[in-house]
C-alpha atoms as a PDB file:
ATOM      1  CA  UNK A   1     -15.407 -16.995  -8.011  1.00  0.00           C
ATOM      2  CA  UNK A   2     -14.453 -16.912  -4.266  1.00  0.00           C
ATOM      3  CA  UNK A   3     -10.746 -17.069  -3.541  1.00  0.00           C
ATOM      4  CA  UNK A   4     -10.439 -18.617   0.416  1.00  0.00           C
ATOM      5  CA  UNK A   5      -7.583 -17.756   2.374  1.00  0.00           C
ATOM      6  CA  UNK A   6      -6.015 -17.535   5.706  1.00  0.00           C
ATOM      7  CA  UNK A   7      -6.557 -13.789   4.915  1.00  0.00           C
ATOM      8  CA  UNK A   8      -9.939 -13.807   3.869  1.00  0.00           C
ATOM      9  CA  UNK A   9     -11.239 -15.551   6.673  1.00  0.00           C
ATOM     10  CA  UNK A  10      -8.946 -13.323   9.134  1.00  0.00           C
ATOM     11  CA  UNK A  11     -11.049 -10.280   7.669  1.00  0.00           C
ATOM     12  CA  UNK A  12     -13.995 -11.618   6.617  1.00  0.00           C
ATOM     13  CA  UNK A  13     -13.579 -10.514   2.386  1.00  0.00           C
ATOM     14  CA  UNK A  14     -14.338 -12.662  -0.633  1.00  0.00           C
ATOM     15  CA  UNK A  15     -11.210 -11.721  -2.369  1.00  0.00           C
ATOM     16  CA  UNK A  16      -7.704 -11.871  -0.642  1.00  0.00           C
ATOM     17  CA  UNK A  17      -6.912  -7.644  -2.352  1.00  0.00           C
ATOM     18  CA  UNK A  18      -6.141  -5.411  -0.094  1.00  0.00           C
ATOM     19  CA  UNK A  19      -5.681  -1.870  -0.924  1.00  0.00           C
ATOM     20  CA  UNK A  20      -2.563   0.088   0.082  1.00  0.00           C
ATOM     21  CA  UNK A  21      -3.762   3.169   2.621  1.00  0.00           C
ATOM     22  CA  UNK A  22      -2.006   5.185   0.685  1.00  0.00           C
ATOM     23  CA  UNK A  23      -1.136   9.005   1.490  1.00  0.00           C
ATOM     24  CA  UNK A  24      -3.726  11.652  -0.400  1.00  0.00           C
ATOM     25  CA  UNK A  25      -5.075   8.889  -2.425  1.00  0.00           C
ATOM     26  CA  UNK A  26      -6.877   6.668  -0.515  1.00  0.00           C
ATOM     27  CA  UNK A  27      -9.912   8.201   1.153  1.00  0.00           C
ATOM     28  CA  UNK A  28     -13.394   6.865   2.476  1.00  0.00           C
ATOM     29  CA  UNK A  29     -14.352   6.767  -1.404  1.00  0.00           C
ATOM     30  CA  UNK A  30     -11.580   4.332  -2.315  1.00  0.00           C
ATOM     31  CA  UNK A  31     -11.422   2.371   0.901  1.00  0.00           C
ATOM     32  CA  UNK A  32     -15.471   1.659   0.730  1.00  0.00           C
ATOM     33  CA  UNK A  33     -15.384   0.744  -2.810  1.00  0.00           C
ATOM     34  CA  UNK A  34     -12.979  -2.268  -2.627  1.00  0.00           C
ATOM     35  CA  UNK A  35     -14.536  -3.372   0.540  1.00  0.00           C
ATOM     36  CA  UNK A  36     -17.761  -3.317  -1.381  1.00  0.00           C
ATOM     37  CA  UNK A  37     -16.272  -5.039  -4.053  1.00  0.00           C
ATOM     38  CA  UNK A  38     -15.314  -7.727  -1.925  1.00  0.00           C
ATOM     39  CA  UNK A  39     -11.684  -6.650  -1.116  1.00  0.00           C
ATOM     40  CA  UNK A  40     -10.685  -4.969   1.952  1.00  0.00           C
ATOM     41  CA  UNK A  41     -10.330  -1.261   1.758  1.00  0.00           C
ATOM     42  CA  UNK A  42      -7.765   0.729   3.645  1.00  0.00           C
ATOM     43  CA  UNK A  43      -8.424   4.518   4.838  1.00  0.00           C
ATOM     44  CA  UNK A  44      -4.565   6.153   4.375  1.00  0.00           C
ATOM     45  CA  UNK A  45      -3.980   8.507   8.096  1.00  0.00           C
ATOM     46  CA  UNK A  46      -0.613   9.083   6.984  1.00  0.00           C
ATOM     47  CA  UNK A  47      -1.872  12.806   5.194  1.00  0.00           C
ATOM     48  CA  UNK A  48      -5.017  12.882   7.673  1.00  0.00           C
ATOM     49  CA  UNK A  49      -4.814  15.579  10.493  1.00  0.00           C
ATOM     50  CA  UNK A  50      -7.266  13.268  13.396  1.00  0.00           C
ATOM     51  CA  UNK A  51     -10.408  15.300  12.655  1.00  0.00           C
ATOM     52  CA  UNK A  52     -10.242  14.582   8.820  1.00  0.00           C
ATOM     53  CA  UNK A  53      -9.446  10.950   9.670  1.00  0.00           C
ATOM     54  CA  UNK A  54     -12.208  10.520  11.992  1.00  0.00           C
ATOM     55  CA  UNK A  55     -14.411  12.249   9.558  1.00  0.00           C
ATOM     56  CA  UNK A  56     -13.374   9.644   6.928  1.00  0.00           C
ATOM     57  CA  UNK A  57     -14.042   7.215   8.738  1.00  0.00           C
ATOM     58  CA  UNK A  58     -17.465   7.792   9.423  1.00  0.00           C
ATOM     59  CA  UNK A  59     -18.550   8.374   5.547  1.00  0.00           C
ATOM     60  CA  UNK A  60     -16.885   5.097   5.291  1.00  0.00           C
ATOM     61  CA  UNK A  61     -19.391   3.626   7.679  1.00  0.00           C
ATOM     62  CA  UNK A  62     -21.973   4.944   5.646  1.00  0.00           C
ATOM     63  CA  UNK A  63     -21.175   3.891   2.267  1.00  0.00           C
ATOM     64  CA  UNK A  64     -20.033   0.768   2.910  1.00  0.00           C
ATOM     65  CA  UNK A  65     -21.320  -2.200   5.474  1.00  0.00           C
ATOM     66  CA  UNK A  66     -18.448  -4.123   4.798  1.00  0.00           C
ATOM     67  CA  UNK A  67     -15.145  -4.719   6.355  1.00  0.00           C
ATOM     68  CA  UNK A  68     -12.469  -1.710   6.107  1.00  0.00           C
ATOM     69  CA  UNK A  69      -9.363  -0.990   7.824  1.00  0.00           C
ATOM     70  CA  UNK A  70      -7.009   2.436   8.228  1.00  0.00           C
ATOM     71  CA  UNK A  71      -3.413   2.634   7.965  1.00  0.00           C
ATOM     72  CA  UNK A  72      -1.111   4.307  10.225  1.00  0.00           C
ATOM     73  CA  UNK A  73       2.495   5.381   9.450  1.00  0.00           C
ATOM     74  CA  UNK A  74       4.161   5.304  12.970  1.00  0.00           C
ATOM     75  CA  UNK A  75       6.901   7.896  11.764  1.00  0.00           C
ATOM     76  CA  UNK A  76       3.911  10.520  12.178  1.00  0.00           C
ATOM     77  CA  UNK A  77       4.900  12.051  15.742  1.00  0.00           C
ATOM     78  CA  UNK A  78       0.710  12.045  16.323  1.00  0.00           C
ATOM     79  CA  UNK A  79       0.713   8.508  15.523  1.00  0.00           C
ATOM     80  CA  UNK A  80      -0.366   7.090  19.085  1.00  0.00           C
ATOM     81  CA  UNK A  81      -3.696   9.572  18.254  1.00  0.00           C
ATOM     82  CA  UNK A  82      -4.469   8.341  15.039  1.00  0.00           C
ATOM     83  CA  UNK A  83      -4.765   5.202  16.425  1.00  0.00           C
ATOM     84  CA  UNK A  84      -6.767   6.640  19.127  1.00  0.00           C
ATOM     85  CA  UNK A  85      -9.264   7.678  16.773  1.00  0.00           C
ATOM     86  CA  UNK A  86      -9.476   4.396  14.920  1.00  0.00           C
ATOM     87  CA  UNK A  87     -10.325   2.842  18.070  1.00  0.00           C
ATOM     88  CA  UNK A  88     -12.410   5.190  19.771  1.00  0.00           C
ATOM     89  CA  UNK A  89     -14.602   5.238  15.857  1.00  0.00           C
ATOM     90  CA  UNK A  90     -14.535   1.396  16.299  1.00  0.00           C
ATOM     91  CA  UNK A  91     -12.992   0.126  13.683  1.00  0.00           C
ATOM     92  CA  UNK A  92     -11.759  -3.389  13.965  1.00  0.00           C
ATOM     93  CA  UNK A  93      -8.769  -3.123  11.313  1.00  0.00           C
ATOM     94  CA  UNK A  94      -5.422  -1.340  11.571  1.00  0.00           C
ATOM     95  CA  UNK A  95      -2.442  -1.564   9.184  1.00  0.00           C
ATOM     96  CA  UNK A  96       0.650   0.107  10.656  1.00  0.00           C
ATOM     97  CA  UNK A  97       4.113   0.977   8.853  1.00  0.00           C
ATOM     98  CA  UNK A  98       7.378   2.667   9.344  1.00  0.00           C
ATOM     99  CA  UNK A  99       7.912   2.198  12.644  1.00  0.00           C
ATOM    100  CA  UNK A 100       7.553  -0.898  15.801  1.00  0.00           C
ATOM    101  CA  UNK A 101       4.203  -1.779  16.091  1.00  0.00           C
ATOM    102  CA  UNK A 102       4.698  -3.153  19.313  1.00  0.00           C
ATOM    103  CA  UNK A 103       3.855  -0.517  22.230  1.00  0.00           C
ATOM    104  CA  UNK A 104       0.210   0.076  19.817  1.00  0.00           C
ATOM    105  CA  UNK A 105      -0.887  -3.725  19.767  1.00  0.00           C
ATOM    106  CA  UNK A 106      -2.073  -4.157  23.604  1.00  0.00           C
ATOM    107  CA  UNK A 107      -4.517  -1.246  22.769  1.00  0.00           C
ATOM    108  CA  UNK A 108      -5.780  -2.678  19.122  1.00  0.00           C
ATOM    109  CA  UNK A 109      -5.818  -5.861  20.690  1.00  0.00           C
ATOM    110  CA  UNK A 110      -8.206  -5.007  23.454  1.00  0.00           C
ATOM    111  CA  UNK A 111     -10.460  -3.377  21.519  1.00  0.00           C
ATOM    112  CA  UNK A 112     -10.598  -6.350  19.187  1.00  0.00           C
ATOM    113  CA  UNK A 113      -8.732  -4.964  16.569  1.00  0.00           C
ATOM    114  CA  UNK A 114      -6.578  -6.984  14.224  1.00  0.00           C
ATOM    115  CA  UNK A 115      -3.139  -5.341  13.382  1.00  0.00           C
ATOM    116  CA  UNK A 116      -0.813  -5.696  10.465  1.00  0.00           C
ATOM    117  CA  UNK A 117       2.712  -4.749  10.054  1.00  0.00           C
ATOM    118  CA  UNK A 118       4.352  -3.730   6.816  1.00  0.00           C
ATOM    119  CA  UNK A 119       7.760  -5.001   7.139  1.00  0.00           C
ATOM    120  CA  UNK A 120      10.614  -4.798   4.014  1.00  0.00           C
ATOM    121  CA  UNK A 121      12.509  -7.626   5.612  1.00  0.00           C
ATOM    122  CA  UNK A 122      12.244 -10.978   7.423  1.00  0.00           C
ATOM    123  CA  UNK A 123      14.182  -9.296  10.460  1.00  0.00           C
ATOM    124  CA  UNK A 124      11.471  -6.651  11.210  1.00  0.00           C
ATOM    125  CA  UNK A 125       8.616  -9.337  10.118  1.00  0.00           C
ATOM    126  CA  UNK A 126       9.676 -11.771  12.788  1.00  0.00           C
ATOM    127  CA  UNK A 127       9.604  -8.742  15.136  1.00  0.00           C
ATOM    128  CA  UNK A 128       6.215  -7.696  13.982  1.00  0.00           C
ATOM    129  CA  UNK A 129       5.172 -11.514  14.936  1.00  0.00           C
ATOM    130  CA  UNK A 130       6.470 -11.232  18.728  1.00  0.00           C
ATOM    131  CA  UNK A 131       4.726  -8.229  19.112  1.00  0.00           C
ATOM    132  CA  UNK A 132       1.390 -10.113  18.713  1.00  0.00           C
ATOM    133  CA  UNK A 133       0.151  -8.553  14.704  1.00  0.00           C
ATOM    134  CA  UNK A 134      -2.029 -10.861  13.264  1.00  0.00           C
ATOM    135  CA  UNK A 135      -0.375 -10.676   9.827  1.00  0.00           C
ATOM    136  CA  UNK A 136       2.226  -8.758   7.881  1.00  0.00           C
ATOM    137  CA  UNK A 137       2.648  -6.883   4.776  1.00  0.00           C
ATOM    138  CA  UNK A 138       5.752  -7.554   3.190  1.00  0.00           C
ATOM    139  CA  UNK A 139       7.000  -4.782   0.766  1.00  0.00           C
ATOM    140  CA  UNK A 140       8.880  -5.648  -2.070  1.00  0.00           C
ATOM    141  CA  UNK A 141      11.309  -2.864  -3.731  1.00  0.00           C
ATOM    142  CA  UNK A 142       8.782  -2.324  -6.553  1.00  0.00           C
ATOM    143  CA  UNK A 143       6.541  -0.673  -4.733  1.00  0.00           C
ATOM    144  CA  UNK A 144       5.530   3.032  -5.002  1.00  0.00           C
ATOM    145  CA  UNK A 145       6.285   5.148  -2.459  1.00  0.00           C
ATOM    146  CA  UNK A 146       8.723   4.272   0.951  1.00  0.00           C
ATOM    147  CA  UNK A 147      10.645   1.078   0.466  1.00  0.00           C
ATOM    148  CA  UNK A 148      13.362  -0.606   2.709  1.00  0.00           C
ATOM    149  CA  UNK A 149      16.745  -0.085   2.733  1.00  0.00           C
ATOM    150  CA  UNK A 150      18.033  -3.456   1.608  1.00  0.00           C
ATOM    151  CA  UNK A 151      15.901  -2.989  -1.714  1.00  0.00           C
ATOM    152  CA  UNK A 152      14.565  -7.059  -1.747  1.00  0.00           C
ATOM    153  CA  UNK A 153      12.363  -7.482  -4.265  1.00  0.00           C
ATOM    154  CA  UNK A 154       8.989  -8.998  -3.942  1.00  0.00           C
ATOM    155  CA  UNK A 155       9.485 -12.087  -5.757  1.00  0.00           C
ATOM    156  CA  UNK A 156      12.374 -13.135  -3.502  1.00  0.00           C
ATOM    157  CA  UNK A 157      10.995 -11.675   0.029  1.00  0.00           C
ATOM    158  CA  UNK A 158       7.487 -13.215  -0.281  1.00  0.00           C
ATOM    159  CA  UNK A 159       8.701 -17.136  -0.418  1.00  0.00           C
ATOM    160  CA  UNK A 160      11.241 -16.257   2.421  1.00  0.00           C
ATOM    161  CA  UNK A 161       8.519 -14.640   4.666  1.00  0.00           C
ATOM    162  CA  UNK A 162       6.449 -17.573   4.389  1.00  0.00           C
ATOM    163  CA  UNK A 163       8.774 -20.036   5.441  1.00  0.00           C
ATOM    164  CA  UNK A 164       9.752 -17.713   8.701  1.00  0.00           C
ATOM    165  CA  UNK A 165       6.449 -16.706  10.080  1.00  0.00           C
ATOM    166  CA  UNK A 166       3.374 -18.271  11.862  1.00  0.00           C
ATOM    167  CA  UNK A 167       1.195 -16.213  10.508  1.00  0.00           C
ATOM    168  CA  UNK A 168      -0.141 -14.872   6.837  1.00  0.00           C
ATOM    169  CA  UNK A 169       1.578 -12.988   4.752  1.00  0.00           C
ATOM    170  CA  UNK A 170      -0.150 -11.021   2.447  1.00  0.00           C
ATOM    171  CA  UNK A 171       2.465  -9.523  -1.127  1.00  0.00           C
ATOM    172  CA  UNK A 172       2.807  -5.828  -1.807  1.00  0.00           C
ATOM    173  CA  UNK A 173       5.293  -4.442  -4.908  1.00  0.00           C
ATOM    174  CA  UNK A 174       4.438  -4.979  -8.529  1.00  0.00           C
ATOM    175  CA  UNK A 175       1.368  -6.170  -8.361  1.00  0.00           C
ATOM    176  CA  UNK A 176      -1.326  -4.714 -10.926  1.00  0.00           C
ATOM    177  CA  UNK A 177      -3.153  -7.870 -12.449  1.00  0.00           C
ATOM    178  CA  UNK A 178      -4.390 -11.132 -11.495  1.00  0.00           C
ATOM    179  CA  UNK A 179      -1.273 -12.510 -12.878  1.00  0.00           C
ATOM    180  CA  UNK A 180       0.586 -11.127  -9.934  1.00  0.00           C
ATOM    181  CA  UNK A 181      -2.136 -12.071  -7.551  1.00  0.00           C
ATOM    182  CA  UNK A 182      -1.605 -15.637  -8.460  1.00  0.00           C
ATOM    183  CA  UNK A 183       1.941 -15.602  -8.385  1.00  0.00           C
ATOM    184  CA  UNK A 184       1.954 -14.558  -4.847  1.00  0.00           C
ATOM    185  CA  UNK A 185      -0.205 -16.658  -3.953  1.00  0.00           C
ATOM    186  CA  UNK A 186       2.042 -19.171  -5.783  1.00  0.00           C
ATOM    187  CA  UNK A 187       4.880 -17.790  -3.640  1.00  0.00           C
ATOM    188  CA  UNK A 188       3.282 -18.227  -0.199  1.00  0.00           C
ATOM    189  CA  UNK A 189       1.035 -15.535   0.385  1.00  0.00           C
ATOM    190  CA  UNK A 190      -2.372 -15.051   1.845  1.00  0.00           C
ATOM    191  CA  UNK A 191      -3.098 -12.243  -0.199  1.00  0.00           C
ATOM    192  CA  UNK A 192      -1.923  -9.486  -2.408  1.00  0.00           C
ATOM    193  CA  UNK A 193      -1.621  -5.552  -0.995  1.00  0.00           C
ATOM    194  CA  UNK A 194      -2.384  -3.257  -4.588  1.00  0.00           C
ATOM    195  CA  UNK A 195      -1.592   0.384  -4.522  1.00  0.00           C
ATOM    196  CA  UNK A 196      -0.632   2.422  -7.689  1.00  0.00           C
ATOM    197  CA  UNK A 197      -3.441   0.562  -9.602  1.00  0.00           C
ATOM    198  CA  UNK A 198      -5.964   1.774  -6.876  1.00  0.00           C
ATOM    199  CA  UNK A 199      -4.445   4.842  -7.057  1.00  0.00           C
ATOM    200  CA  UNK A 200      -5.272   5.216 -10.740  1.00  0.00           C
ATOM    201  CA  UNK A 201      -8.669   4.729 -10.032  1.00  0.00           C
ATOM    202  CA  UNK A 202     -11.647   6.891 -10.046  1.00  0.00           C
ATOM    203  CA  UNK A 203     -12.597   6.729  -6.912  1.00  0.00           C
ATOM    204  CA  UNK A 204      -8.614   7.827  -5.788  1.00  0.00           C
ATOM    205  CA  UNK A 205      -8.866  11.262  -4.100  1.00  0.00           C
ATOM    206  CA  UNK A 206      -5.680  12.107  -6.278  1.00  0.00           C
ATOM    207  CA  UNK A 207      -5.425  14.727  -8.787  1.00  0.00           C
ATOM    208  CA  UNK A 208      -6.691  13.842 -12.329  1.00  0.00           C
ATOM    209  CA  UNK A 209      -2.921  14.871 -13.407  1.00  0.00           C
ATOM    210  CA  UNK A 210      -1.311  12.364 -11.532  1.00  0.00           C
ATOM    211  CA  UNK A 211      -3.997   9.702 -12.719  1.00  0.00           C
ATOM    212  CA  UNK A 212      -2.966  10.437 -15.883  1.00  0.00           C
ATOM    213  CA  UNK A 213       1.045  10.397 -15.271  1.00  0.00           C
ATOM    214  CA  UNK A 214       0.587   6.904 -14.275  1.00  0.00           C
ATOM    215  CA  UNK A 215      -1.395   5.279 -16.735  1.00  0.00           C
ATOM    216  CA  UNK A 216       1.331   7.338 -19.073  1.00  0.00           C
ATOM    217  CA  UNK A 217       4.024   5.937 -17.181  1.00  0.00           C
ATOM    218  CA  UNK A 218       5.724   2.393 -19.204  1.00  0.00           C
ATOM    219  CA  UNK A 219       8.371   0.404 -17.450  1.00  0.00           C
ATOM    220  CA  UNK A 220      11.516   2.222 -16.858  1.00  0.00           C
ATOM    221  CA  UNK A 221       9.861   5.568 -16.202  1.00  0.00           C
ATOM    222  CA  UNK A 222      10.029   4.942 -12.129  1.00  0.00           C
ATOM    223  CA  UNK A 223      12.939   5.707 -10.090  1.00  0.00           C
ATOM    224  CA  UNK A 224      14.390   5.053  -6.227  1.00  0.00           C
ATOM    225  CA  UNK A 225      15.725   8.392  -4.832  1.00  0.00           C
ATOM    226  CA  UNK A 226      16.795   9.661  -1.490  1.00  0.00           C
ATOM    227  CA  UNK A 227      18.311   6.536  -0.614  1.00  0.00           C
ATOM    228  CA  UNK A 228      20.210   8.371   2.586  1.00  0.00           C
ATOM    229  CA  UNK A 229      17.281   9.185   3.860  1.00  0.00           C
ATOM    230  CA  UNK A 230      14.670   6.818   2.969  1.00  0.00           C
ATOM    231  CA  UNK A 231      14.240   5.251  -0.305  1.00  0.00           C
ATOM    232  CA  UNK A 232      11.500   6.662  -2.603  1.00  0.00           C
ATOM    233  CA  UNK A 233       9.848   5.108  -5.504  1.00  0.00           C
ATOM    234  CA  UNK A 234       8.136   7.469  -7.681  1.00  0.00           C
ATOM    235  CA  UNK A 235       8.102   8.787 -11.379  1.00  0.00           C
ATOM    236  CA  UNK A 236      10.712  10.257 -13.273  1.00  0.00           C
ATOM    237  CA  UNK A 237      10.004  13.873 -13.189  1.00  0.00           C
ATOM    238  CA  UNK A 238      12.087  17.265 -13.267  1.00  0.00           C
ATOM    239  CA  UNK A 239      12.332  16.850  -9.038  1.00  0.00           C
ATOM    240  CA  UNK A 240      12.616  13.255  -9.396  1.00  0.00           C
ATOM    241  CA  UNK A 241      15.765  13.804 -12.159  1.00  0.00           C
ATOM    242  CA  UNK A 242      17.427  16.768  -9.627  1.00  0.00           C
ATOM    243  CA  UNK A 243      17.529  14.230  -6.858  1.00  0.00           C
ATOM    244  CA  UNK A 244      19.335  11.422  -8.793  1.00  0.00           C
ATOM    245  CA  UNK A 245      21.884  14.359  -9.712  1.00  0.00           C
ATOM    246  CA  UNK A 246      22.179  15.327  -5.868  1.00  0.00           C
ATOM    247  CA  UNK A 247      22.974  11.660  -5.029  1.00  0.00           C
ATOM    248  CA  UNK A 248      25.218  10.985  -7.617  1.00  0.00           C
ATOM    249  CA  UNK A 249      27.033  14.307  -6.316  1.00  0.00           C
ATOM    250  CA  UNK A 250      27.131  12.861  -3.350  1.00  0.00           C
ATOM    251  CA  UNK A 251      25.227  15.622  -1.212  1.00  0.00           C
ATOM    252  CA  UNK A 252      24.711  14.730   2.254  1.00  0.00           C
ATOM    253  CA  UNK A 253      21.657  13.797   3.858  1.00  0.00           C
ATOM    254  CA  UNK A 254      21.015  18.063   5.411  1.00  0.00           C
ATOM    255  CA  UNK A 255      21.676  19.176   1.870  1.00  0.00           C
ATOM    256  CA  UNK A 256      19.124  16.368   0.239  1.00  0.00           C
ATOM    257  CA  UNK A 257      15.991  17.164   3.013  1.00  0.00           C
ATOM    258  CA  UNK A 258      16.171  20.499   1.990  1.00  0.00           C
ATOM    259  CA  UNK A 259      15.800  19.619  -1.650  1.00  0.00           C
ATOM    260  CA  UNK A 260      12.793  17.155  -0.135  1.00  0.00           C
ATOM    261  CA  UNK A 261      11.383  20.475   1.414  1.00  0.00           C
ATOM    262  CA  UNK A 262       7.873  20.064   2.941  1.00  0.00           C
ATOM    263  CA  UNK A 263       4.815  18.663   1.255  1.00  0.00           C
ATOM    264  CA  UNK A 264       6.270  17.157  -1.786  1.00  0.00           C
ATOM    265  CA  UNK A 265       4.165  14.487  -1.807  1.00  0.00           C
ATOM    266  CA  UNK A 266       0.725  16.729  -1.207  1.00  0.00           C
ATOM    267  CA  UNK A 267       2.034  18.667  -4.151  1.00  0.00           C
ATOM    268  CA  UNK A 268       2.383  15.957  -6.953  1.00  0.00           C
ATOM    269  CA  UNK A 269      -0.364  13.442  -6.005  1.00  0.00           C
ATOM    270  CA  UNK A 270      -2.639  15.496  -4.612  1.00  0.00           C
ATOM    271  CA  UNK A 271      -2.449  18.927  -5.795  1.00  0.00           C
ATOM    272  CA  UNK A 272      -1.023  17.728  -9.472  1.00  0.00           C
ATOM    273  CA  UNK A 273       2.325  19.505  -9.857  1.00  0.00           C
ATOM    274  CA  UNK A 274       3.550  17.249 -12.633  1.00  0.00           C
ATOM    275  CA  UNK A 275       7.114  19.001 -12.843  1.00  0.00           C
ATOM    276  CA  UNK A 276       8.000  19.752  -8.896  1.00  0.00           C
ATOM    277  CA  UNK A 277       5.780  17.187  -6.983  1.00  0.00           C
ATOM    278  CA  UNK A 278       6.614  13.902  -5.536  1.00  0.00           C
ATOM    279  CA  UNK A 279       4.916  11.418  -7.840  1.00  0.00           C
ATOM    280  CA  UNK A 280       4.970   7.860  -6.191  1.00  0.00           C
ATOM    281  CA  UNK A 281       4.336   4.948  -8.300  1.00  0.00           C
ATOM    282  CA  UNK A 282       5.368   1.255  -8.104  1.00  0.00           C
ATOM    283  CA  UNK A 283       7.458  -0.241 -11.135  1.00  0.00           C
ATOM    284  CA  UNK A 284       3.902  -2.330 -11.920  1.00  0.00           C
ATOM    285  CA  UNK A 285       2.574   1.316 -13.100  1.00  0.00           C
ATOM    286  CA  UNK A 286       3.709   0.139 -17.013  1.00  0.00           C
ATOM    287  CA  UNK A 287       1.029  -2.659 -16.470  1.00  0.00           C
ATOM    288  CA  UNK A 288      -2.052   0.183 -15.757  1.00  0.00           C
ATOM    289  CA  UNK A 289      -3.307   1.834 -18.962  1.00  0.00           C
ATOM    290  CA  UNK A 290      -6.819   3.638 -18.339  1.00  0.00           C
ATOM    291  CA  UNK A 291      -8.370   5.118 -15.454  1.00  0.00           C
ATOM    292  CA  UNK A 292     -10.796   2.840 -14.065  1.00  0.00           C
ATOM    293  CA  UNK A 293     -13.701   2.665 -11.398  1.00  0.00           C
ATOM    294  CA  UNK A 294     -13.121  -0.089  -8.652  1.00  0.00           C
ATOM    295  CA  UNK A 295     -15.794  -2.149  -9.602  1.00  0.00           C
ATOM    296  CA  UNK A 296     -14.466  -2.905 -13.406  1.00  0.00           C
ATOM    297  CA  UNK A 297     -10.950  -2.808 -11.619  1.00  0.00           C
ATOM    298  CA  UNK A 298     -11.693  -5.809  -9.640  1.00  0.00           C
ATOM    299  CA  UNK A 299     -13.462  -7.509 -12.930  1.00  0.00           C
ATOM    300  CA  UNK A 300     -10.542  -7.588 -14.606  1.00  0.00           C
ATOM    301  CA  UNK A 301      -8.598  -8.702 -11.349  1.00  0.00           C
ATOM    302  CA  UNK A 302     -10.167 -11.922 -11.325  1.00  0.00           C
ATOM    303  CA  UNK A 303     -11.209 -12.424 -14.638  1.00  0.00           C
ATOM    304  CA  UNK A 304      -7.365 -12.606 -15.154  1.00  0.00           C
ATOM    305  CA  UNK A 305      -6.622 -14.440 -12.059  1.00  0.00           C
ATOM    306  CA  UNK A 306      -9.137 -17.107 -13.708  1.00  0.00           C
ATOM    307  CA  UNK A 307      -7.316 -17.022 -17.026  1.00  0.00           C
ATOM    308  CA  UNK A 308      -3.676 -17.183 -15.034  1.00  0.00           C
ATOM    309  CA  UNK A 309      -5.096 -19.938 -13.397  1.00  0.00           C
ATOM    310  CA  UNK A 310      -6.579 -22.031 -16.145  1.00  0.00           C
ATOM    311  CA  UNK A 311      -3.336 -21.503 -17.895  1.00  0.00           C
ATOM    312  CA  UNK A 312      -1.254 -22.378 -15.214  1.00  0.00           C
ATOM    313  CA  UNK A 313      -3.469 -26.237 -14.803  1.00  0.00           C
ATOM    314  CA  UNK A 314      -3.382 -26.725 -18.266  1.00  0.00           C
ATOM    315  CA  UNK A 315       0.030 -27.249 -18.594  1.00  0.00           C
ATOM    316  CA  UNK A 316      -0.243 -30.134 -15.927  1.00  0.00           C
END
């Protein structure tokens, strides 16, 4: 079945799944598979020095002649080049986060680019809006990974976005299934944003150990740390267990980036570390049980959007 949206039509994809660009998971191999399979795959820059990223993005080109975007963190000092590349390689989709999008859109817009803006809040949303994005991610707290401050959940920030904003809004945080999909769509969004199931997959670039921590992983084994200095969602692990100590003993934010140290994240997701590494994972990680390729992945998306869906008119 085709599933037509605002967001659809904005990118030109038959389903309204996006995948997160996600830092040392998501590739050229990820990204082109979900655009192949008819959602729109995202290229994560945020772990890409701009060689690697430009060198992504042309295998992407190759393997897939579908739509794909890249996703910039704008906390990465190179940022500005990232984007650079992205432009200069042509691509026509860019997904930016942690940061104002604003002083990067009159360059993506001239080059015909459409930009999106992950935003935790309706604040920095409507900000992303008057800066001229064409649509905006917004984050619920159950997401893996970097979450905002005032720790809104998806469920109530989705319905509040869509009221605010002239223009789509696609749902990220907690979504694994086509359950979720057609609750947010329920809620007011254009389209769904799915990360720690696509980064369970086997087309992830992440380490088979953290593959299998996830699909391990049931539904209290996630945690938020280093909430004074920028919440984290990841697994409970021996690191993850010596931050919440740190907080609770109320070190200060010098004391808790030296416990962060450097490369934390390279060393659990990408290189596998299981006991030292940063492990992000979204609270929908209880919901992902086997290691999957993209194309069954997206089977069972819509098969159980259909069966959500059939449910849901029944009961009229």
């Amino acid at each position: 079945m085709n599933i037509e949206t605002k967001i659809t039509s904005l990118f030109n994809i038959k389903y309204p799944i996006i995948q997160a660009g996600m830092v040392w998971v998501s590739g050229w191999k990820l990204a082109s598979a979900v655009s192949n399979n008819g959602g729109l795959g995202l290229i994560g820059a945020g772990s890409m020095k701009l060689e690697l990223l430009k060198e992504h993005i042309q295998k992407c080109k190759r393997a897939t002649q579908k739509p794909f975007g890249v996703n910039v963190p704008l906390l990465r000092p190179d940022s500005a080049e990232l984007i650079k590349i992205a432009v200069d390689e042509d691509v026509k989709i860019v997904f930016t986060s942690a940061g104002n999008p604003a002083k990067h859109v009159d360059l993506l817009k001239k080059n015909n680019c459409k930009v999106v803006h992950v935003v935790p809040s309706v604040k920095f949303a409507l900000k992303a809006q008057q800066a001229g994005c064409d649509a905006v991610v917004g984050e619920g707290v159950e997401a893996g990974g970097h979450n905002g401050r005032d720790e809104t959940t998806t469920f109530c920030l989705i319905p509040q976005l869509a009221d605010a904003l002239n223009m789509p809004v696609i749902a990220a945080g907690g979504i694994a299934d086509g359950r979720g999909i057609l609750a947010a769509l329920c809620l007011g969004a254009e389209a769904v944003q799915i990360g720690t199931l696509f980064a369970s997959s086997e087309e992830s670039s992440a380490h088979e150990n953290y593959k299998r921590k996830l699909i391990e992983a049931g539904d209290g084994d996630t945690i938020l740390a280093f909430k004074k200095i920028g919440l984290v969602r990841m697994l409970k692990n021996d690191f993850a267990l010596r931050v919440k100590k740190a907080e609770e003993d109320g070190w200060n934010e010098n004391k808790l980036h030296e416990l962060l140290g450097q490369k934390r994240e390279q060393l659990g997701i990408f290189e596998g570390n299981e006991i030292e590494g940063e492990l992000e994972a979204g609270q929908s990680v209880g919901l992902i049980k086997e290691i999957l390729p993209v194309n069954k992945i997206f089977l069972n998306l819509i098969s159980e959007f259909e069966t959500a869906l059939l449910k849901i008119n029944k009961k009229k």
